[in-house]
C-alpha atoms as a PDB file:
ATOM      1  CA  UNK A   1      11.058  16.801  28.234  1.00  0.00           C
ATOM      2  CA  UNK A   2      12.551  18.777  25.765  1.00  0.00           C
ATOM      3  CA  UNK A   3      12.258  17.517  21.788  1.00  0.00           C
ATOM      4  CA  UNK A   4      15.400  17.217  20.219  1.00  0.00           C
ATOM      5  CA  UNK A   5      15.421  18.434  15.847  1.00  0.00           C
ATOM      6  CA  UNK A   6      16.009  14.347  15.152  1.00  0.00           C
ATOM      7  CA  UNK A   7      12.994  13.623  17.266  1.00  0.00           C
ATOM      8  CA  UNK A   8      11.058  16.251  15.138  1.00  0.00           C
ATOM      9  CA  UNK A   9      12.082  14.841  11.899  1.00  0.00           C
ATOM     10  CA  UNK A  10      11.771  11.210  12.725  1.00  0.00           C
ATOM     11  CA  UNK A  11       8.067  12.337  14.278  1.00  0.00           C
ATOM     12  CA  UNK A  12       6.915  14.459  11.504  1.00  0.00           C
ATOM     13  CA  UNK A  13       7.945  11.603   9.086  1.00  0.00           C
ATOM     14  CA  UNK A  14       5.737   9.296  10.564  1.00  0.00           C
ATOM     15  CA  UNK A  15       3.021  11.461  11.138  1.00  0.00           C
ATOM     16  CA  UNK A  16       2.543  12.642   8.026  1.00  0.00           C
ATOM     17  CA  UNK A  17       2.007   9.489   6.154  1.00  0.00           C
ATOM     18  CA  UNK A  18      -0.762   9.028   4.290  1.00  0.00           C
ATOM     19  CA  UNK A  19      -2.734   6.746   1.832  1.00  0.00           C
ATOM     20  CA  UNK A  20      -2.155   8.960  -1.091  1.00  0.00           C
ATOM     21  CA  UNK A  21      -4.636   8.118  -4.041  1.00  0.00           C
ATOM     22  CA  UNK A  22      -3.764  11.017  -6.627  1.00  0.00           C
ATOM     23  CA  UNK A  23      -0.183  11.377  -7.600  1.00  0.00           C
ATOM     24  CA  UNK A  24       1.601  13.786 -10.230  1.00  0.00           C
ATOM     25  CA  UNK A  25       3.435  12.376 -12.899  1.00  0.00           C
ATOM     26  CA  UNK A  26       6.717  14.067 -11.653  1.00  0.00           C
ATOM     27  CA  UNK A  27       9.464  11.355 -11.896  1.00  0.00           C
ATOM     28  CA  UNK A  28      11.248   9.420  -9.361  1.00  0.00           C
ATOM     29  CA  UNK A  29      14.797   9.553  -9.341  1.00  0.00           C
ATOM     30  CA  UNK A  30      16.461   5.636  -9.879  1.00  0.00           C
ATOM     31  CA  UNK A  31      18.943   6.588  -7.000  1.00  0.00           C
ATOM     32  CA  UNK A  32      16.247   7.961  -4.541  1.00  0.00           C
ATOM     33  CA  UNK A  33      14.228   4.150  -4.983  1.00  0.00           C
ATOM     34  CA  UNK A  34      17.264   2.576  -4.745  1.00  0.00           C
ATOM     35  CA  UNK A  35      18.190   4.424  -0.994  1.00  0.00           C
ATOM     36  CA  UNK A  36      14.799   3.916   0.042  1.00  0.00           C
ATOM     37  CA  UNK A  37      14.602   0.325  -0.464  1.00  0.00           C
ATOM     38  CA  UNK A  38      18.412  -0.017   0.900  1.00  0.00           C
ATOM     39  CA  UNK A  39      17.745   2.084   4.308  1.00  0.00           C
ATOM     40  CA  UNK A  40      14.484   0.502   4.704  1.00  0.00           C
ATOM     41  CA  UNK A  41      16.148  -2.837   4.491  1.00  0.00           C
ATOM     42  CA  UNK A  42      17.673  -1.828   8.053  1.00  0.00           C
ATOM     43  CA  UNK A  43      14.110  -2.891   9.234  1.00  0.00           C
ATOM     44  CA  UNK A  44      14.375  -5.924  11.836  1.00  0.00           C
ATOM     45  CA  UNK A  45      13.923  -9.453  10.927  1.00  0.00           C
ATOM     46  CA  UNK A  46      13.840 -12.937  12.992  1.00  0.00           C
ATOM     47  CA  UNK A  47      17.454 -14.818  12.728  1.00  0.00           C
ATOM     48  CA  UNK A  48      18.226 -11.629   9.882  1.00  0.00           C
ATOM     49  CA  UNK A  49      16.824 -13.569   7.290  1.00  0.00           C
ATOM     50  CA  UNK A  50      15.069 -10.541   5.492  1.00  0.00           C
ATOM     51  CA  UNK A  51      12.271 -11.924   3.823  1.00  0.00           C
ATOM     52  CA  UNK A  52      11.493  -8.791   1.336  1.00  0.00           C
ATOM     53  CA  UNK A  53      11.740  -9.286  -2.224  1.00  0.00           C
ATOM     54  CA  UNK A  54      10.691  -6.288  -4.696  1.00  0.00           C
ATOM     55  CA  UNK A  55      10.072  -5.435  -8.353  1.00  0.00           C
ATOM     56  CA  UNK A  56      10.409  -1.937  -9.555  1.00  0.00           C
ATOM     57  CA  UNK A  57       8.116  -0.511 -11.771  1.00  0.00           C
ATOM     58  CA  UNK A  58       7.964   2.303 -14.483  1.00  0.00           C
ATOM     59  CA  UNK A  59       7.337   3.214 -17.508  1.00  0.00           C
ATOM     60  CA  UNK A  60       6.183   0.659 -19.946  1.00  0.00           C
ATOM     61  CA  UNK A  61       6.720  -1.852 -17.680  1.00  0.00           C
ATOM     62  CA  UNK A  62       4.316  -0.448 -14.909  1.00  0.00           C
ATOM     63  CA  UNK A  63       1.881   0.210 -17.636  1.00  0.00           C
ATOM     64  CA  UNK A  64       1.412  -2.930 -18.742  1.00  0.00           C
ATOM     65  CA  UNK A  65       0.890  -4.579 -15.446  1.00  0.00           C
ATOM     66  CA  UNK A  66      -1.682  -2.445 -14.936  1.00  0.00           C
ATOM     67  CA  UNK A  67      -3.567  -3.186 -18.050  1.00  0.00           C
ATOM     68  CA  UNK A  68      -2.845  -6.870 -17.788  1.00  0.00           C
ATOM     69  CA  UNK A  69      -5.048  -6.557 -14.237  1.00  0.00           C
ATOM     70  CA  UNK A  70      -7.473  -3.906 -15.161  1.00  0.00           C
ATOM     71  CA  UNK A  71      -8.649  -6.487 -17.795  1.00  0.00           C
ATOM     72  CA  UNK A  72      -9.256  -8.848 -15.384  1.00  0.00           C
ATOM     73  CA  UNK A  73     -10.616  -6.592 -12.994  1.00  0.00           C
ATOM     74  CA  UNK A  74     -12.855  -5.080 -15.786  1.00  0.00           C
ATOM     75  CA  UNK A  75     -14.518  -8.202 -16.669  1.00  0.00           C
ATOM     76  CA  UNK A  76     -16.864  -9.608 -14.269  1.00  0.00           C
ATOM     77  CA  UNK A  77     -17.036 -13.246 -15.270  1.00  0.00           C
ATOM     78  CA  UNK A  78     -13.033 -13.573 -15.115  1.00  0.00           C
ATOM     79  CA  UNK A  79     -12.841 -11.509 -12.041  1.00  0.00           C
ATOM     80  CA  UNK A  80     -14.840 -13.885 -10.422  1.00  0.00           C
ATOM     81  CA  UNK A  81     -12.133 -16.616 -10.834  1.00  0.00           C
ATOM     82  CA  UNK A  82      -9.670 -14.631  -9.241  1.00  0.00           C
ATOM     83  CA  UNK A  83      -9.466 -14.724  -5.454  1.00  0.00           C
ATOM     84  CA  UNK A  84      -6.857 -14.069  -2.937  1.00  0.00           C
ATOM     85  CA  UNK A  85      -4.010 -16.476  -1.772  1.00  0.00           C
ATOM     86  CA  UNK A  86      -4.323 -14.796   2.294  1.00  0.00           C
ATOM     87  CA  UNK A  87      -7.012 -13.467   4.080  1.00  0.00           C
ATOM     88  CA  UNK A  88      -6.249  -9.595   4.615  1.00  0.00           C
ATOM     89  CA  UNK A  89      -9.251  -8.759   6.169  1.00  0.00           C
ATOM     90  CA  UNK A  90     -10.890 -10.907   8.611  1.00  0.00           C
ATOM     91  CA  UNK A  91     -13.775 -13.491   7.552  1.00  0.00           C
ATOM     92  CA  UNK A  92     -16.006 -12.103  10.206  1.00  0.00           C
ATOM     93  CA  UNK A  93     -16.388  -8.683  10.913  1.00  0.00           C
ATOM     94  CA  UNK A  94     -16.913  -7.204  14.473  1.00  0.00           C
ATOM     95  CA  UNK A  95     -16.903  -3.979  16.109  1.00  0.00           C
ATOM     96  CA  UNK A  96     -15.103  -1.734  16.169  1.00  0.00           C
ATOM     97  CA  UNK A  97     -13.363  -2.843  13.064  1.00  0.00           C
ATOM     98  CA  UNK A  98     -16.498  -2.627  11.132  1.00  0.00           C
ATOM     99  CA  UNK A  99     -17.287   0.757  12.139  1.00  0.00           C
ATOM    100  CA  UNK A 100     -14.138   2.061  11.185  1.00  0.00           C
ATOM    101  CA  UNK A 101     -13.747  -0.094   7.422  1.00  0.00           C
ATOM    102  CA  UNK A 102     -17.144   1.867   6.879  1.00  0.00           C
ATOM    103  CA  UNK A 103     -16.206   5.281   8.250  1.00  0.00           C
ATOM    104  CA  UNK A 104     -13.017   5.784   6.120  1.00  0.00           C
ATOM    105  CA  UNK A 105     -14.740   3.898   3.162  1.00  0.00           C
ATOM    106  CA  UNK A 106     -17.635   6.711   3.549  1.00  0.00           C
ATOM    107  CA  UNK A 107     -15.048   9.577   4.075  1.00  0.00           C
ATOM    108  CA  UNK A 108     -13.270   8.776   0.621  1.00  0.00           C
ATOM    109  CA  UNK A 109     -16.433   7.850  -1.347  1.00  0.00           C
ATOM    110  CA  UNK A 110     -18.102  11.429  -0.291  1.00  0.00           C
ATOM    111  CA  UNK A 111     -15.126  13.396  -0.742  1.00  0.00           C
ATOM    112  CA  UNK A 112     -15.389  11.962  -4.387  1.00  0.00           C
ATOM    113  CA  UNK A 113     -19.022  12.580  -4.673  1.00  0.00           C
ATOM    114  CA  UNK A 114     -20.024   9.051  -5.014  1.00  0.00           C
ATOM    115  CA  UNK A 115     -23.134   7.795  -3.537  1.00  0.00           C
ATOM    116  CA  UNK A 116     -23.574   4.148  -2.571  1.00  0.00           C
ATOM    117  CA  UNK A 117     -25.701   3.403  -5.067  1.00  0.00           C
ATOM    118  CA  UNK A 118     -22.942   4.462  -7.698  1.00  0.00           C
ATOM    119  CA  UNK A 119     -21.501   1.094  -8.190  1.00  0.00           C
ATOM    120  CA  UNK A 120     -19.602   2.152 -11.911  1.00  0.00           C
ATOM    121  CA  UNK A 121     -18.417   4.882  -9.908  1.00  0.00           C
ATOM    122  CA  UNK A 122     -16.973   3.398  -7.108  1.00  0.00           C
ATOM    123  CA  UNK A 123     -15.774   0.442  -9.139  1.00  0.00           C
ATOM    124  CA  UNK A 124     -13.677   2.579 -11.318  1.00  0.00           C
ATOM    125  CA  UNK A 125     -12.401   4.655  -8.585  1.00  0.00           C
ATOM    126  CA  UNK A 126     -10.926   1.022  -6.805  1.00  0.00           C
ATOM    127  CA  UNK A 127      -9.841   0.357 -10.358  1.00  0.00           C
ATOM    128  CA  UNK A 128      -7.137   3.263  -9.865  1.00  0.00           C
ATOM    129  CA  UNK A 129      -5.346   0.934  -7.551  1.00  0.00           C
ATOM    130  CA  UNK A 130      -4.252  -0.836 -10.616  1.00  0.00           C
ATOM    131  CA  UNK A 131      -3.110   2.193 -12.372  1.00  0.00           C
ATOM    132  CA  UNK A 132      -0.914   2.884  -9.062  1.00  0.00           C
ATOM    133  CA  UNK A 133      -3.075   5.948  -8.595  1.00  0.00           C
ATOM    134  CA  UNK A 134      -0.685   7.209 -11.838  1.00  0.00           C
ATOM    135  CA  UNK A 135       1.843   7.314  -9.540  1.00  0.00           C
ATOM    136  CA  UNK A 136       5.329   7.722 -11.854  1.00  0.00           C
ATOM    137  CA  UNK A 137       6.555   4.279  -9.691  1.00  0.00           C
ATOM    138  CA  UNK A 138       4.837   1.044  -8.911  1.00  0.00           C
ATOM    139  CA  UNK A 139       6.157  -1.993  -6.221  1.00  0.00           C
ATOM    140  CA  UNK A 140       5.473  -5.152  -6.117  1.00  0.00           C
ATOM    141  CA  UNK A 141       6.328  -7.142  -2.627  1.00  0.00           C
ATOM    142  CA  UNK A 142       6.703 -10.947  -2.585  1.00  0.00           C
ATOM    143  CA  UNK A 143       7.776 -13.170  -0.095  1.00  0.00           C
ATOM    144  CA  UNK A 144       8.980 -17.277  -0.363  1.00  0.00           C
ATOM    145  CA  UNK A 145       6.137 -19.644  -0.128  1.00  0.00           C
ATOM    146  CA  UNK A 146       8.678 -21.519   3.086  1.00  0.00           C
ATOM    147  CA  UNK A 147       8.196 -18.510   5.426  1.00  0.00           C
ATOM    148  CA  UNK A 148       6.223 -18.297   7.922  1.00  0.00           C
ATOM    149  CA  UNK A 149       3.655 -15.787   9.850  1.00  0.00           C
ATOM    150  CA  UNK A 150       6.932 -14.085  11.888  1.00  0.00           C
ATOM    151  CA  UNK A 151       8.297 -13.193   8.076  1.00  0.00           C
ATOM    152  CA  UNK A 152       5.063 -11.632   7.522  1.00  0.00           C
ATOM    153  CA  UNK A 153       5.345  -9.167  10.587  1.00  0.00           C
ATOM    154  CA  UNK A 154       8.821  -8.449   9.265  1.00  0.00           C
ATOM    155  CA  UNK A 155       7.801  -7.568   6.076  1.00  0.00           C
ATOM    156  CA  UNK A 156       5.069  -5.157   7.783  1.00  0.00           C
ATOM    157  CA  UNK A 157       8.406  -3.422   9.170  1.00  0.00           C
ATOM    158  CA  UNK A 158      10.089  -3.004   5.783  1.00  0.00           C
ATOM    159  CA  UNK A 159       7.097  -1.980   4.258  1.00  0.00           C
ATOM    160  CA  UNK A 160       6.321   0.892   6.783  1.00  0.00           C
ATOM    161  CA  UNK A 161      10.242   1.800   6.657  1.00  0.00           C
ATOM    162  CA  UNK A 162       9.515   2.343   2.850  1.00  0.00           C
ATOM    163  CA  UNK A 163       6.631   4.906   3.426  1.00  0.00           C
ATOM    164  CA  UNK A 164       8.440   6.781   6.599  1.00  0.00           C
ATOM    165  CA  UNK A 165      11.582   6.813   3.979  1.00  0.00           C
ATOM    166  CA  UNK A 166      10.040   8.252   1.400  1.00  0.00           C
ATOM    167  CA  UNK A 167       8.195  11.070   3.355  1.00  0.00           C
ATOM    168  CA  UNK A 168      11.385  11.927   4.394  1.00  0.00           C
ATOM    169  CA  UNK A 169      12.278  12.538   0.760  1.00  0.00           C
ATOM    170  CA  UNK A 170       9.151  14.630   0.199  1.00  0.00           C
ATOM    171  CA  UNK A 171       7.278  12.007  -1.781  1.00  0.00           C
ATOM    172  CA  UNK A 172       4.734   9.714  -0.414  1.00  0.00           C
ATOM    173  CA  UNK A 173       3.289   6.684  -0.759  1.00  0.00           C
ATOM    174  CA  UNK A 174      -0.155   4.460  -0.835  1.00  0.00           C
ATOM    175  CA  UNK A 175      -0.033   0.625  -0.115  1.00  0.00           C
ATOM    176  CA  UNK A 176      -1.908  -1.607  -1.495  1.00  0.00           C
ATOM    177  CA  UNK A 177      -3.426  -4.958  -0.699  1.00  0.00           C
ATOM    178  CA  UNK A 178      -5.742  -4.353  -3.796  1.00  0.00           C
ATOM    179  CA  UNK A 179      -3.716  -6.418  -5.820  1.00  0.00           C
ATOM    180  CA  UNK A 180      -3.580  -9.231  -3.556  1.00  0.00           C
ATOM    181  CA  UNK A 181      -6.938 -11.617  -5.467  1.00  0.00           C
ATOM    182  CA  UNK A 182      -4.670 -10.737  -8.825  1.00  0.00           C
ATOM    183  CA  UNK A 183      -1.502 -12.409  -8.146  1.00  0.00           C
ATOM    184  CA  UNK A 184      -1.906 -15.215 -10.734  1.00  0.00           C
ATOM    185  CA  UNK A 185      -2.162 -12.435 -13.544  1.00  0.00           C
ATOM    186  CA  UNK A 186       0.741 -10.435 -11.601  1.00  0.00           C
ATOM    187  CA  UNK A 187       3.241 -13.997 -11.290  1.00  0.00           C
ATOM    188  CA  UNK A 188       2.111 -14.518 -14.877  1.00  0.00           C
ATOM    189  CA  UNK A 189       3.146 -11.122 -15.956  1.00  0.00           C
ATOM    190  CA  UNK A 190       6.354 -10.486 -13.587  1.00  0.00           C
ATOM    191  CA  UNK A 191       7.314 -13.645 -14.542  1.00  0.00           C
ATOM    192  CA  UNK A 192       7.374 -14.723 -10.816  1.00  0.00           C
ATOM    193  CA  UNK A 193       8.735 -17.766  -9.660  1.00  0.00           C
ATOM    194  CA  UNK A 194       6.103 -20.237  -8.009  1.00  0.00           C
ATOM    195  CA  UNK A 195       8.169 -20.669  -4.493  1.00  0.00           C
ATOM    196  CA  UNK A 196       6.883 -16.912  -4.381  1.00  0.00           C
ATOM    197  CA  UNK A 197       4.066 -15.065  -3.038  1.00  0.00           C
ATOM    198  CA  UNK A 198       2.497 -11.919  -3.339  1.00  0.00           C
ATOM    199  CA  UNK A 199       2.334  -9.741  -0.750  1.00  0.00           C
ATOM    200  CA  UNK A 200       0.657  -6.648  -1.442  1.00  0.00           C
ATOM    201  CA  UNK A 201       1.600  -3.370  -3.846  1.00  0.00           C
ATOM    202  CA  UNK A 202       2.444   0.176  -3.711  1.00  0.00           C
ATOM    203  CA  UNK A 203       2.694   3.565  -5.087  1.00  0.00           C
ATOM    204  CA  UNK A 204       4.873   5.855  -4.713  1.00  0.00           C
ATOM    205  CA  UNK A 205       5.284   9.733  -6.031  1.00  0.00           C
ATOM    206  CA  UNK A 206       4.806  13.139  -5.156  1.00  0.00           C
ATOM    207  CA  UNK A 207       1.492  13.804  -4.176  1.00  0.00           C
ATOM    208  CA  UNK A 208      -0.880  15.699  -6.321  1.00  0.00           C
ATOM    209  CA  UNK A 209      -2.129  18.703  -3.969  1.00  0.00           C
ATOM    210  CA  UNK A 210      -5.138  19.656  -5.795  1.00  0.00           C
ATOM    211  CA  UNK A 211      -6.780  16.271  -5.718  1.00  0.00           C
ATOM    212  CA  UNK A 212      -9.342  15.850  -3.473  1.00  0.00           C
ATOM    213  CA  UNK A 213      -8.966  12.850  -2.409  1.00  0.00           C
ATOM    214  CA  UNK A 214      -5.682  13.736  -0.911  1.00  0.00           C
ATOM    215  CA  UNK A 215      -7.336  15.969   1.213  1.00  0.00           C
ATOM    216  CA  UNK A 216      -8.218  12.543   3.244  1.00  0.00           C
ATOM    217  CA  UNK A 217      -7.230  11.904   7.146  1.00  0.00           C
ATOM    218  CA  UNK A 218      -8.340   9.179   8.872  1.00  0.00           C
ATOM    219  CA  UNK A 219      -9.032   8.833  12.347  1.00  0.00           C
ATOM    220  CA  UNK A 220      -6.406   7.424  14.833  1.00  0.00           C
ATOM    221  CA  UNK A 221      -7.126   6.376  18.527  1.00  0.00           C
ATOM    222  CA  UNK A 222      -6.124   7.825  21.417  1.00  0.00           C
ATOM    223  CA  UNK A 223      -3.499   5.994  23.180  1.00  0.00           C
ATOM    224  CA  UNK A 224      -5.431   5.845  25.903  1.00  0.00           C
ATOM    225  CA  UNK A 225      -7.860   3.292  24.144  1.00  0.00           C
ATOM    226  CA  UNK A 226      -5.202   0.775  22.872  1.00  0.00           C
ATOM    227  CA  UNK A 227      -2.620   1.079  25.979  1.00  0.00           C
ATOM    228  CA  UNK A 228      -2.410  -0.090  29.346  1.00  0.00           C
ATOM    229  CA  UNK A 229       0.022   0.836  31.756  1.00  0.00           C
ATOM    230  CA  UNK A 230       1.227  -1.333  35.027  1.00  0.00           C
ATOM    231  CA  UNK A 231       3.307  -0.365  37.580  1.00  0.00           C
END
């Protein structure tokens, strides 16, 4: 079957997304955010009630956050009192799940040259999240407190249109569910409403291509391990 140039683009788009964790602080333009989020909002939801609600961050205003959380996160007494509203991850870990967590979590850390037993090391590099990975923009994703798990996989839509949107654009992305044990200090700071919930965060920028972190691919699965065909 012949590939058609749309088919190439669309592909490549996808493919090349990444978890970027180093980002330059070349600017993004207001208008390029604002088509991002608006052809991303194309992304299906149930009944069309798009559930995706966003705040924009940069500048000042990005800084801040991030110092409002990295004091938190800093401080080991008050970080203990912070805790997540949803359970990402799951509560028990089995195979292969485990096996992979650990894989890309050793991948990064070596790449980095920390050792396990570096725990200020490692705890400042997770700390970045906070910072957006200096990335020049930083997005915050809530979602109404009424809505239920099918809102959730509609926001996973939107959220992946964001990051095939902006590699499309040249610039890439890293999302974050980092920020997710934070959101009192985030609702606090944002000024959030309480009928809303945090959802995760995300950076986005142009990459910085002599990090080394960046130089980071994880594994995917063959189709053949995940699919099943019937005739």
């Amino acid at each position: 079957m012949l590939v058609s140039k749309e088919q190439e683009i669309v592909d490549a788009a996808i493919a090349s997304r990444r978890s970027i964790r180093a980002f330059l602080p070349t600017p993004v333009a207001r208008k390029d955010i604002e088509r991002i989020l608006e052809v991303s909002a194309r992304a299906p939801s149930g009944t069309n009630i798009q559930p995706w609600k966003v705040t924009v961050l940069t500048g000042q205003a990005k800084d801040k956050l991030a110092e409002a959380v990295l004091a938190v996160h800093n401080d080991p007494a008050l970080a203990k009192q912070h805790v997540e509203e949803y359970p990402y991850y799951p509560r028990e870990w089995t195979s292969p799940y485990i096996e992979r967590r650990r894989k890309v979590g050793l991948d990064l850390y070596s790449l980095l040259g920390l050792e396990r037993d570096n725990k200020a090391g490692m705890h400042a590099q997770f700390g970045r999240n906070y910072r957006f990975f200096d990335a020049p923009v930083g997005l915050i994703f809530t979602i109404d407190r009424v809505l239920e798990q099918g809102s959730w996989l509609d926001y996973g839509m939107f959220l992946e249109n964001i990051m095939v949107a902006a590699r499309g654009r040249g610039l890439d992305t890293c999302p974050q569910a980092a920020f997710t044990p934070y959101h009192r200090v985030i609702a606090e700071h944002l000024q959030l409403p309480p009928t809303e919930m945090l959802v995760c965060g995300m950076a986005l920028g142009y990459a910085d291509p002599d990090k080394i972190e960046n130089t980071l691919v994880t594994a995917r699965e063959p189709v053949a391990s995940f699919v099943r065909f019937m005739e």
